[in-house]
Structures are given as structure tokens and as C-alpha cells.
Protein backbone atom coordinates (compact mmCIF):
# COMPACT_ATOMS: atom_id res chain seq x y z
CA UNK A 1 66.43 -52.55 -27.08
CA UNK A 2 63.60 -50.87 -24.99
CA UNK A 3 62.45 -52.94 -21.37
CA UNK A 4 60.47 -52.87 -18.20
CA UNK A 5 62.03 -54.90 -15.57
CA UNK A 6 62.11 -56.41 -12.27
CA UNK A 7 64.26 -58.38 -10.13
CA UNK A 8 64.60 -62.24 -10.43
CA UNK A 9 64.86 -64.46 -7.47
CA UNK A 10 65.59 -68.50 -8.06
CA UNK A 11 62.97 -69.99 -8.84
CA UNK A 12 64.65 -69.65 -8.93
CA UNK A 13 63.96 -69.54 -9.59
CA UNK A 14 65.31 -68.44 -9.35
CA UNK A 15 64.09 -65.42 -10.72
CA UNK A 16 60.78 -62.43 -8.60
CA UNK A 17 59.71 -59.14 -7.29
CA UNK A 18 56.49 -57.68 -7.83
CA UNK A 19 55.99 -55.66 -10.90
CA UNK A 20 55.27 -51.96 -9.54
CA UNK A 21 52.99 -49.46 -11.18
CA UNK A 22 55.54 -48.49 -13.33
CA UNK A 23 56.51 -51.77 -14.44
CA UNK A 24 52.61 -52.50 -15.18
CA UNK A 25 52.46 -49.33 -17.26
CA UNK A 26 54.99 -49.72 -19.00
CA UNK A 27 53.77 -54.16 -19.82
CA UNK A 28 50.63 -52.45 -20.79
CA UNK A 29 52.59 -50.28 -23.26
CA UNK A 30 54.39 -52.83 -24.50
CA UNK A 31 51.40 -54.75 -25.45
CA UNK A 32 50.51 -54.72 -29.56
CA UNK A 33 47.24 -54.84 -30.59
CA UNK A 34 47.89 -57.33 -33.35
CA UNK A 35 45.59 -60.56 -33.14
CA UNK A 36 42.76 -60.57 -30.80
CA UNK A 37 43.32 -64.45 -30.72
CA UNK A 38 46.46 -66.87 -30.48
CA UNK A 39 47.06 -70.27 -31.56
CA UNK A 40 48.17 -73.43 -30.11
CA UNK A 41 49.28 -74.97 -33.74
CA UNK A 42 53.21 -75.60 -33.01
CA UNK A 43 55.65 -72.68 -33.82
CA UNK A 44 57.39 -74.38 -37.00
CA UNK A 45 61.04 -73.66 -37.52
CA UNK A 46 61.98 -71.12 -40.25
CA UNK A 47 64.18 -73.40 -42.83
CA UNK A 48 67.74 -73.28 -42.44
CA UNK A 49 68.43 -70.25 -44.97
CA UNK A 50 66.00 -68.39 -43.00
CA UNK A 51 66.70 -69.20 -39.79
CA UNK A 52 70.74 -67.87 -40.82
CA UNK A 53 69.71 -64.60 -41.68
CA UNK A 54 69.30 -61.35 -38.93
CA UNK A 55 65.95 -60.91 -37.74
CA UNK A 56 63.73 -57.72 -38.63
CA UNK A 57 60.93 -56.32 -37.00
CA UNK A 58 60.11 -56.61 -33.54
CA UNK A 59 60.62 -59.06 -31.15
CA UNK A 60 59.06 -58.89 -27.39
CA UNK A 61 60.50 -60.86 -24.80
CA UNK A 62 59.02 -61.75 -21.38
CA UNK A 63 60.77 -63.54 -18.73
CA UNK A 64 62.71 -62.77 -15.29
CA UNK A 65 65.17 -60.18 -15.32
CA UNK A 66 67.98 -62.19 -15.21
CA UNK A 67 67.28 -64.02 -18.64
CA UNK A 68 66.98 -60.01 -20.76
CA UNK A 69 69.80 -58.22 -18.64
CA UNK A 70 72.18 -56.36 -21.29
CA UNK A 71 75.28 -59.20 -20.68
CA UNK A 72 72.32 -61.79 -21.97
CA UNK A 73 70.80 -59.40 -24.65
CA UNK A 74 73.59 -56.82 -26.33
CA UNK A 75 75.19 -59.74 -27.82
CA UNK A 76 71.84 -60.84 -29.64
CA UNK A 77 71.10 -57.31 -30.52
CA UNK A 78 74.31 -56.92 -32.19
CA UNK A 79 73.29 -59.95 -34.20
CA UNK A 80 70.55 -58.64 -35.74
CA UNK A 81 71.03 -54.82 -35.54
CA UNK A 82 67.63 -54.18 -37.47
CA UNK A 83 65.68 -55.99 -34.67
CA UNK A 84 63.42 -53.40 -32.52
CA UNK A 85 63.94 -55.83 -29.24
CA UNK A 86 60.99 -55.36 -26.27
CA UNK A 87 61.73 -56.59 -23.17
CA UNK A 88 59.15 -56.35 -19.80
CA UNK A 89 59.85 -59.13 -16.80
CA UNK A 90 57.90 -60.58 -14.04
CA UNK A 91 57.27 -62.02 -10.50
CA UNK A 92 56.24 -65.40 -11.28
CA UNK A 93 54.88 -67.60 -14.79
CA UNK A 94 51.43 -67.27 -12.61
CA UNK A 95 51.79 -63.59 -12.78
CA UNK A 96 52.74 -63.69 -16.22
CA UNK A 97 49.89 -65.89 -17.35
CA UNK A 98 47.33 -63.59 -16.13
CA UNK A 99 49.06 -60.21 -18.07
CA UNK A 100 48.85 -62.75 -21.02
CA UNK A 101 45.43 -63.43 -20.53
CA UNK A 102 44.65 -60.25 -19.96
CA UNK A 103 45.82 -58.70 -23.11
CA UNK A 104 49.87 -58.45 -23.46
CA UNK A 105 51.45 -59.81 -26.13
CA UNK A 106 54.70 -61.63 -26.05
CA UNK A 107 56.43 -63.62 -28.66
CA UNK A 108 58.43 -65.33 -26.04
CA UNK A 109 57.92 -65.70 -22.43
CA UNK A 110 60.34 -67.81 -19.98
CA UNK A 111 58.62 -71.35 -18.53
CA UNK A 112 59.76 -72.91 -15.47
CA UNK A 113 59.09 -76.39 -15.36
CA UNK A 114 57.40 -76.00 -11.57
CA UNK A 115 55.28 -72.93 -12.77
CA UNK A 116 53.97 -73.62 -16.30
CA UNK A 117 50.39 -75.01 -15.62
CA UNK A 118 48.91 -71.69 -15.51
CA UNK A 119 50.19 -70.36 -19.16
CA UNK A 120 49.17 -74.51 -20.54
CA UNK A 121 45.63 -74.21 -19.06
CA UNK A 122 44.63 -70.97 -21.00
CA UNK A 123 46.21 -72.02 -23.79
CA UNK A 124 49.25 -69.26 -23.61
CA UNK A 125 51.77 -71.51 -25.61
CA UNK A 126 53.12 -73.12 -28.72
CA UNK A 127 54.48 -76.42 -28.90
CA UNK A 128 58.21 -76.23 -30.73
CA UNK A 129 59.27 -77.10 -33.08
CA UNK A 130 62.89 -78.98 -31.64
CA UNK A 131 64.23 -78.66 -35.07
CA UNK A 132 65.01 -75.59 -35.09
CA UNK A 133 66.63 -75.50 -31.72
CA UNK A 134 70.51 -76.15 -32.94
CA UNK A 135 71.85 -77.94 -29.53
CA UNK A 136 68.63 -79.63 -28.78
CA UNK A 137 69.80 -83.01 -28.49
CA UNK A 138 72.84 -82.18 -25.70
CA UNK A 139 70.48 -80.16 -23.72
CA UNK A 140 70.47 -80.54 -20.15
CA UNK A 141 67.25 -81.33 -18.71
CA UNK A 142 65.25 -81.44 -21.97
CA UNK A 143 63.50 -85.07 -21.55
CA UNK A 144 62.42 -83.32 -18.00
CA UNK A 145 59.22 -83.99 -16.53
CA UNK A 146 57.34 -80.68 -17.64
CA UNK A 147 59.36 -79.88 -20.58
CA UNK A 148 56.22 -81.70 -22.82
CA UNK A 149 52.64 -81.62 -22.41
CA UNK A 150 50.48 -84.21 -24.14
CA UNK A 151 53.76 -85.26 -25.90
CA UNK A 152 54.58 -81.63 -27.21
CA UNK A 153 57.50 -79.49 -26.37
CA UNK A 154 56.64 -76.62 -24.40
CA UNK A 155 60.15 -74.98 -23.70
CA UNK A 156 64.02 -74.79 -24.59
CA UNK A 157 65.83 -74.95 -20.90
CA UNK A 158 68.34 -72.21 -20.82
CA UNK A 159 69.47 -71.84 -17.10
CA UNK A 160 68.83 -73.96 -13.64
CA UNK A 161 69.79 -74.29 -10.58
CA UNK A 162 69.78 -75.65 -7.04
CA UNK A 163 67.97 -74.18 -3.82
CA UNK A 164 69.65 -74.54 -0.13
CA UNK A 165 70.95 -72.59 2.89
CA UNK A 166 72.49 -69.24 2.86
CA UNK A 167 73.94 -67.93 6.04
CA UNK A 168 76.74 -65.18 6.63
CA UNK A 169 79.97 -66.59 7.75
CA UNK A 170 80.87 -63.74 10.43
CA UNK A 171 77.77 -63.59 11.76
CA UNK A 172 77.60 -67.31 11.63
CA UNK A 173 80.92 -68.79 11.72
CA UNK A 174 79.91 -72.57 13.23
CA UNK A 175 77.40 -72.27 9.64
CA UNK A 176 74.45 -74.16 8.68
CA UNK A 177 73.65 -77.22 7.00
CA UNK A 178 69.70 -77.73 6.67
CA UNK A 179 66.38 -76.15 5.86
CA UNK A 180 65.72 -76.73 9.86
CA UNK A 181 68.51 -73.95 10.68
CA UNK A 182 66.18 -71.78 9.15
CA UNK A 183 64.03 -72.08 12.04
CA UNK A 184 66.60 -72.48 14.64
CA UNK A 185 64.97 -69.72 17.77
CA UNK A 186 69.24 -68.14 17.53
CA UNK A 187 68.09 -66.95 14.25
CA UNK A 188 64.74 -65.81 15.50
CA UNK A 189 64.48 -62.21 13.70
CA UNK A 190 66.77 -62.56 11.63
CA UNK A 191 65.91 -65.21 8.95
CA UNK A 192 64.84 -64.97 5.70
CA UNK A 193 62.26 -67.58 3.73
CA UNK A 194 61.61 -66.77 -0.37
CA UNK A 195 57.73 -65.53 -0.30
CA UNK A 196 57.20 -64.44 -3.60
CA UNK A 197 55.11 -67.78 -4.63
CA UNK A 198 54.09 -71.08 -2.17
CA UNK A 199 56.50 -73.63 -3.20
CA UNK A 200 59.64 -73.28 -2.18
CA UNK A 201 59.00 -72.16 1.56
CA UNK A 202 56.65 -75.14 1.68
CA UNK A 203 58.57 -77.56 -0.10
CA UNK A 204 61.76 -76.93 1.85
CA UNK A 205 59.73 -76.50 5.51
CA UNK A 206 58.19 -80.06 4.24
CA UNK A 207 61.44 -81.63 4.08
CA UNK A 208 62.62 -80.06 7.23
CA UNK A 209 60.01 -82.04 8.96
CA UNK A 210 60.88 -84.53 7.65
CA UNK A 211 58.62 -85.32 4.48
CA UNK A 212 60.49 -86.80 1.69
CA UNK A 213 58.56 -86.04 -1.14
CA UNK A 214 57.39 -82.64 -0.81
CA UNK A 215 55.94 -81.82 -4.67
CA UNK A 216 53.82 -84.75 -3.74
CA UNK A 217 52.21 -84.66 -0.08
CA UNK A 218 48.63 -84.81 0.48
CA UNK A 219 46.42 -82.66 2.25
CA UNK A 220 47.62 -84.05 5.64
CA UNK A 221 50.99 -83.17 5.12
CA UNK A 222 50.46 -80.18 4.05
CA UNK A 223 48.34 -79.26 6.77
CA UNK A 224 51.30 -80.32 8.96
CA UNK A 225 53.83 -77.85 7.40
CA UNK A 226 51.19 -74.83 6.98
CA UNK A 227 50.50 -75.18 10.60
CA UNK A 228 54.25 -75.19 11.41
CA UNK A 229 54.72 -72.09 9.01
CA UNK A 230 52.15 -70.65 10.70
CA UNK A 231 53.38 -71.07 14.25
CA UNK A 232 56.87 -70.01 13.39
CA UNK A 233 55.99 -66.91 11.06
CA UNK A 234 57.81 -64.63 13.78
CA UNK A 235 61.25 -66.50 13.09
CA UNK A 236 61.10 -64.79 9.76
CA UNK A 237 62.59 -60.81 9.31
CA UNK A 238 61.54 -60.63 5.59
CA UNK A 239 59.77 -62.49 3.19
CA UNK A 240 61.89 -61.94 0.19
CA UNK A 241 60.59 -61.78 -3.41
CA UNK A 242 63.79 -61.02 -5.71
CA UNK A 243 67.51 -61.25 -5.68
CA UNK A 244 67.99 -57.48 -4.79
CA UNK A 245 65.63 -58.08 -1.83
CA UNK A 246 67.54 -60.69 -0.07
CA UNK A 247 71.04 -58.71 -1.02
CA UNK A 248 70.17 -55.97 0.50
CA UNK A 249 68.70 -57.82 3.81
CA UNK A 250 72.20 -59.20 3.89
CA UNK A 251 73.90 -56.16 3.06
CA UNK A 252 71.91 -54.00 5.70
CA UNK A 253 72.46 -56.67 8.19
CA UNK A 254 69.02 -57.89 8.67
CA UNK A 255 69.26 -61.08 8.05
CA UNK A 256 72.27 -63.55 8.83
CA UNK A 257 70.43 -66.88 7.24
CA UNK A 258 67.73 -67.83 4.57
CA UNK A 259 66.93 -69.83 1.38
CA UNK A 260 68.44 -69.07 -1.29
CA UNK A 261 70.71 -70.33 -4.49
CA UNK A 262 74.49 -70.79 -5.72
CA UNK A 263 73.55 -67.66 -8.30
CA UNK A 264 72.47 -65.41 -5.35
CA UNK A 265 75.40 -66.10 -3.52
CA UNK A 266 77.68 -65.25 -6.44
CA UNK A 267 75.80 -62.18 -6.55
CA UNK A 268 76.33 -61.30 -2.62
CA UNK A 269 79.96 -63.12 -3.07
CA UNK A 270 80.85 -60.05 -5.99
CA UNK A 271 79.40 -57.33 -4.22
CA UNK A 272 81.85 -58.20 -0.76
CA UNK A 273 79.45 -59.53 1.29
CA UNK A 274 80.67 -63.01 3.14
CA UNK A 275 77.94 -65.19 2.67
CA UNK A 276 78.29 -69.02 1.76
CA UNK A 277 76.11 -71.09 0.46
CA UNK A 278 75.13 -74.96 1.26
CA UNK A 279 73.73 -78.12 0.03
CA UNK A 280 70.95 -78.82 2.93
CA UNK A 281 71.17 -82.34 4.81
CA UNK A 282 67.53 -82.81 3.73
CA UNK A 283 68.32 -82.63 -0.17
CA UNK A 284 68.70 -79.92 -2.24
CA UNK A 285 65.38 -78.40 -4.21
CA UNK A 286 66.48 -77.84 -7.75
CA UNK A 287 64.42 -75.41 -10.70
CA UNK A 288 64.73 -75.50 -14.19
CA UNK A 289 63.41 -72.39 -16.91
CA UNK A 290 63.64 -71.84 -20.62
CA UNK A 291 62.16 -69.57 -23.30
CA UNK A 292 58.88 -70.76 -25.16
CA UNK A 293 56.65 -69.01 -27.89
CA UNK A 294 53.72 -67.92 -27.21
CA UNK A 295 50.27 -68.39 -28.64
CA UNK A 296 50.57 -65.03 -30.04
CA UNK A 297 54.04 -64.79 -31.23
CA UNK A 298 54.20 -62.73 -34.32
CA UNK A 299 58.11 -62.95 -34.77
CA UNK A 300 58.92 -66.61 -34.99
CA UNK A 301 61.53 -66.60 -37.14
CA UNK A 302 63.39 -63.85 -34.39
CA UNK A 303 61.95 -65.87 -31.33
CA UNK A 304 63.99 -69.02 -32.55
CA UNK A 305 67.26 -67.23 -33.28
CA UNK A 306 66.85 -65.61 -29.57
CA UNK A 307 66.42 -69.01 -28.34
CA UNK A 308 69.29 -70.68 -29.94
CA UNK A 309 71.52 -67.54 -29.22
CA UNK A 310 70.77 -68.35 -25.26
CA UNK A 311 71.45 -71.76 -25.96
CA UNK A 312 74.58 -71.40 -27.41
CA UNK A 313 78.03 -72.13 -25.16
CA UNK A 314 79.00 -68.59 -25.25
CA UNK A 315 75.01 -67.62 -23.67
CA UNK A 316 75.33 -70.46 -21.84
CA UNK A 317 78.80 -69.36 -20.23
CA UNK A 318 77.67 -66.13 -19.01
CA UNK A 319 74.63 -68.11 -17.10
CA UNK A 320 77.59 -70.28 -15.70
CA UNK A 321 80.03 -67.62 -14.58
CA UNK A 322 76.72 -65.84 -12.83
CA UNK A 323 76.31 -68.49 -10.66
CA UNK A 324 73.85 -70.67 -12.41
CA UNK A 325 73.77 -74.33 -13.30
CA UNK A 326 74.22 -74.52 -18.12
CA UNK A 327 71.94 -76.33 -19.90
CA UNK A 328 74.41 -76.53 -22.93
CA UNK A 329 77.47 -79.11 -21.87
CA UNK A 330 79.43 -77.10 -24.22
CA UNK A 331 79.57 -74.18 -22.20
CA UNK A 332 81.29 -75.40 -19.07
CA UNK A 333 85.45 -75.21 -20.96
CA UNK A 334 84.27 -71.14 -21.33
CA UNK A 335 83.32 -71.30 -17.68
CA UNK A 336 85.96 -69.39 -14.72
CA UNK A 337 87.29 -72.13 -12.80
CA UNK A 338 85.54 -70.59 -9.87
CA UNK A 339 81.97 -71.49 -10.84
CA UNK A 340 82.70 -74.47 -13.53
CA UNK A 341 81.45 -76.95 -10.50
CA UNK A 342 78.37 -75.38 -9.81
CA UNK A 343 77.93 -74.58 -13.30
CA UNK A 344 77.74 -78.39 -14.22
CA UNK A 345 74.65 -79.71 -14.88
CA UNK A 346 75.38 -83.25 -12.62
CA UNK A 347 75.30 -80.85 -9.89
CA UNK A 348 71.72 -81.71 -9.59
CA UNK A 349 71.64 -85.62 -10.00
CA UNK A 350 70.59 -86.02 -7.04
CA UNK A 351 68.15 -83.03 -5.99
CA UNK A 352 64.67 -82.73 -5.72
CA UNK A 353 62.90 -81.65 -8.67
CA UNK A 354 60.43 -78.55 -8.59
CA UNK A 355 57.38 -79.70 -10.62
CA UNK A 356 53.74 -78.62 -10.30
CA UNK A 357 51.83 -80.20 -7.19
CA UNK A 358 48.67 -82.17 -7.68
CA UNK A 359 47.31 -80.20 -4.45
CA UNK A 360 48.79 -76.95 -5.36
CA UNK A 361 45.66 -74.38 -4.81
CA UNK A 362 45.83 -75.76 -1.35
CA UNK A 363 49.50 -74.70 -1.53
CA UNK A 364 48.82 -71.22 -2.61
CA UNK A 365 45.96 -70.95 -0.08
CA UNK A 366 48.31 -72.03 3.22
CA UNK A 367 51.01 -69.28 2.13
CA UNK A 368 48.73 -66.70 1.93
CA UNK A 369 47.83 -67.78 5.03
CA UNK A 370 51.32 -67.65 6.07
CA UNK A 371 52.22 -64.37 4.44
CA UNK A 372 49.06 -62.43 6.41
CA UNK A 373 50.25 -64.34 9.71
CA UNK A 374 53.07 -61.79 10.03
């Protein structure tokens, strides 16, 4: 298996660094220069005999690191030995939408439900065929606002999760409880806000003012929170834009509190760093990605045996034990003890959806208003 990667944050999505010249060559190298046109007709399942046997031939992935790491991958690999597996990640679906466009090829790129409408409005993916997903019927999340479009599914959820507080507990030992701390003046310096893509620093500064439906607010609202963002960009140390970011601004001392998700503070948790993580007072913002096929997928019957393979319990367990929230019920028995509650897909009953906002150019315009107000 041969890849280009980068980071993941939460979004989690999360999942998001920027791809670095290296990372761009080596997407561009990936790229085949098979059809100069895709398809929108929906990827239909190999038949059952088919679908049994290894895979051949190649298979290129795209998706956030965390989804193609060799704990997710060597155990598909050794499934189909005679599969030439290509793997290249990215920053954000927007990001990977626009490499798309532009020319790379992919048979299967990960969708997050709050980032898709740039790959559906150039026509980047294939509706599935659910048939051929094995555990499609007891997966988490998969009636979902975003998981169809125009009555179509777009995606297979494999991994979620929820978005609060993080702080350090010896640095902070009274703790924090809200998306406000984050702004508190005793953390001035020395906070931390996800600024790889507008809506989670938006969404969770809405609902520290007070707005209860962030994916939702009109232009007033959002004028409110850009202008508060705005005002209080000198609160904020970093910006971060993956998981190894914000470790390492915890690690170095940096920062003591920021955004942030269950699976990042598993991450910091392994590595010996004392960091805790909490469900905000104002709600907690939950994500949800999967794998789809894209218009130009060449391998379908591989790209639907990788999908089922991430789907399965034993897949799914490794996303549990890491920290992240399984889409596949079945998984949570092969789950430690230690992360089988935040593993558990009720965790997020009650959170806040990420989904696409009707206003969101606006969005992206007020954080990169934001992000150049440092």
C-alpha cells in the first residue's frame, strides 16, 4: 500500500492539516489518467459471488488520515493481497472537491455529512448502491440528514463523533465546562479554536452567545458572532488545523484550553499528557463521515469490499478504542471498557448536528476574516 498523508482533526472532524507541497506532488502522482469524464449513474453492487472474492487491481483511496492509517488499512490489504492500494488524504471535503475537479482520480473519497455540498455540486459522486453494504440496515446515523441527496445515498458512515472543551487538568484544575471558557481573558494567550474550515469555531462561538441553532442563523446572527470572533482574535495562541497540531500545542505547553473531541483526547490521554475532555453546557456539536465512490471510480467491486471491511465490528472497534463514536452497534462488545461509553453511538442523542448552512459562503467569508485578524 503506497500513500500521501496528512493529519486529521474532528471534523472532526474530526479529521485536517493542509496538504504541503509534498503532499500535492505526490496527489498529483497519484492521479490516473483513465476517463477524462465521470458519471453520476449509481455505483451498483458486484453480486454476491463477486463481491466474496479478493479484489485485484488498484484501488485509490482519499479521505483524512485517520480513516487509511495502517491499524485501519493492513487488515484490508491482507484481505486481498493482489490489491495495489493508493492512499493520499486531505484538509477538508472542500479541499478535496477542488483536487477532484481539478484532475485526481479517486475511487473512494470520505464525505462528512457537514462538508459534502461541494463534491454534490460538481457532480464528484455516485449514489450507492445500499445492497451491497452488508450492515447497512444497523448503521448508526444512516437515515441522517445528508446521508441522501435527491433521495440517493451518497455515503456509508464509518466513524463520528462529538465536539466540546478540552482543557489541561494541572494547568486548569477548577476545569471548564462551556464553549464561553474558551474566551475566558485567564486563558487569554493561551487558547486554542479549530481553524482549518468556518464551522466549528462559528458554530460553537454562536452557541456561546447564546444562539441555539447555530447551522441555521441568518445573516444577523452571524454578523453577531463574526464581530465577536473578530474582537476576541487575540484570546487565541493557535489556530489549529489537525490532531498533531493541537497535541503538540498541548504538549509544548502553549495552550492549556481549546475545542476539540473525545478521539483527540484519547490521543493526548496515550501519549501522557493530562488533558480531559467535556460535554459543553451549551450542547455538544457532533460530525459524522463515511466512504463514498466517486464519479470516477474505476474499482467498484474493491471500493465496496473496502467499505464493508470499515464497516465491519472488528473496523469498527479499532475506531472505538481510538476514541471515536462506531457506526456499527456490533462493534461496541470488542470495545476496551475504557472507551465503550464514548464509543456508543447514543452518545450523541442529544447533540447538535453539523450539516451544511444555508448562509455558508457568508460563513467562509467571516473566518477568513477572522483568520487574517490575527
Amino acid at each position: 500500500m503506497t500513500s500521501e498523508s496528512s493529519p486529521r482533526g474532528p471534523a472532526t472532524g474530526g479529521l485536517r492539516s493542509l496538504l504541503g507541497a509534498a503532499v500535492l506532488a505526490g496527489a498529483l502522482a497519484l492521479a490516473a489518467c483513465g476517463s477524462d469524464g465521470g458519471t453520476t449513474d449509481q455505483a451498483t453492487a458486484p453480486e454476491a459471488a463477486a463481491a466474496d472474492q479478493p479484489s485485484t487491481g488498484t484501488l485509490r483511496v482519499f479521505a483524512y488520515e485517520d480513516s487509511v492509517t495502517p491499524e485501519m488499512m493492513d487488515p484490508y490489504q491482507e484481505q486481498n493481497p493482489d490489491l495495489n492500494i493508493k492512499t493520499a488524504t486531505f484538509d477538508s471535503d472542500s479541499e478535496a472537491a477542488a483536487k477532484l475537479a481539478g484532475g485526481f482520480e479517486a475511487d473512494v473519497v470520505e464525505v462528512c455529512l457537514d462538508e459534502a455540498e461541494p463534491l454534490l455540486r460538481r457532480d464528484l459522486l455516485r449514489p450507492l448502491d445500499t445492497a451491497g453494504v452488508t450492515d447497512w440496515d444497523q448503521i448508526a446515523f444512516h437515515d441522517s440528514e445528508g446521508v441522501k441527496s435527491d433521495g440517493q445515498t451518497i455515503m456509508v458512515p464509518l466513524s463520528a463523533g462529538p465536539l466540546g472543551v478540552l482543557y489541561n487538568s494541572e494547568e486548569v484544575p477548577e476545569g471548564i465546562d462551556s464553549y464561553a471558557d474558551l474566551y475566558d481573558p485567564r486563558f487569554a494567550g493561551n487558547a486554542a479554536i479549530e481553524g482549518d474550515y468556518a464551522l466549528p469555531a462559528i458554530a460553537e462561538t454562536a452557541l456561546a452567545l447564546g444562539i441555539e441553532d447555530p447551522m441555521n442563523m441568518d445573516q444577523e446572527e452571524l454578523s453577531k458572532v463574526s464581530d465577536y470572533m473578530d474582537e476576541h482574535r487575540a484570546q487565541f495562541r493557535s489556530l489549529w488545523r489537525s490532531d498533531s497540531d493541537l497535541v503538540n500545542l498541548f504538549k509544548s505547553g502553549e495552550v492549556v484550553v481549546s475545542d476539540g473531541s473525545t478521539a483527540q483526547a484519547e490521543r493526548m490521554k496515550q501519549a501522557g499528557l493530562p488533558v480531559e475532555w467535556v460535554e459543553p453546557t451549551e450542547g455538544t456539536i457532533s460530525w459524522v463521515c463515511g466512504f463514498g465512490i466517486t464519479s470516477k471510480a474505476q474499482n467498484i467491486q474493491a471500493a465496496y469490499r473496502l467499505i464493508n471491511w470499515q464497516a465491519s465490528p472488528r473496523a469498527q472497534a479499532i475506531r472505538g478504542k481510538n476514541g471515536y463514536v462506531v457506526t456499527n452497534p456490533e462493534a461496541l462488545p470488542l470495545v476496551p471498557d475504557a472507551q465503550r461509553k464514548t464509543a456508543d453511538p447514543s452518545a450523541l442523542d442529544q447533540a447538535i448536528p453539523e450539516t451544511y448552512p444555508p448562509i455558508y459562503d457568508q460563513w467562509v467569508r467571516a473566518f477568513e476574516q477572522f483568520q487574517a485578524s490575527g
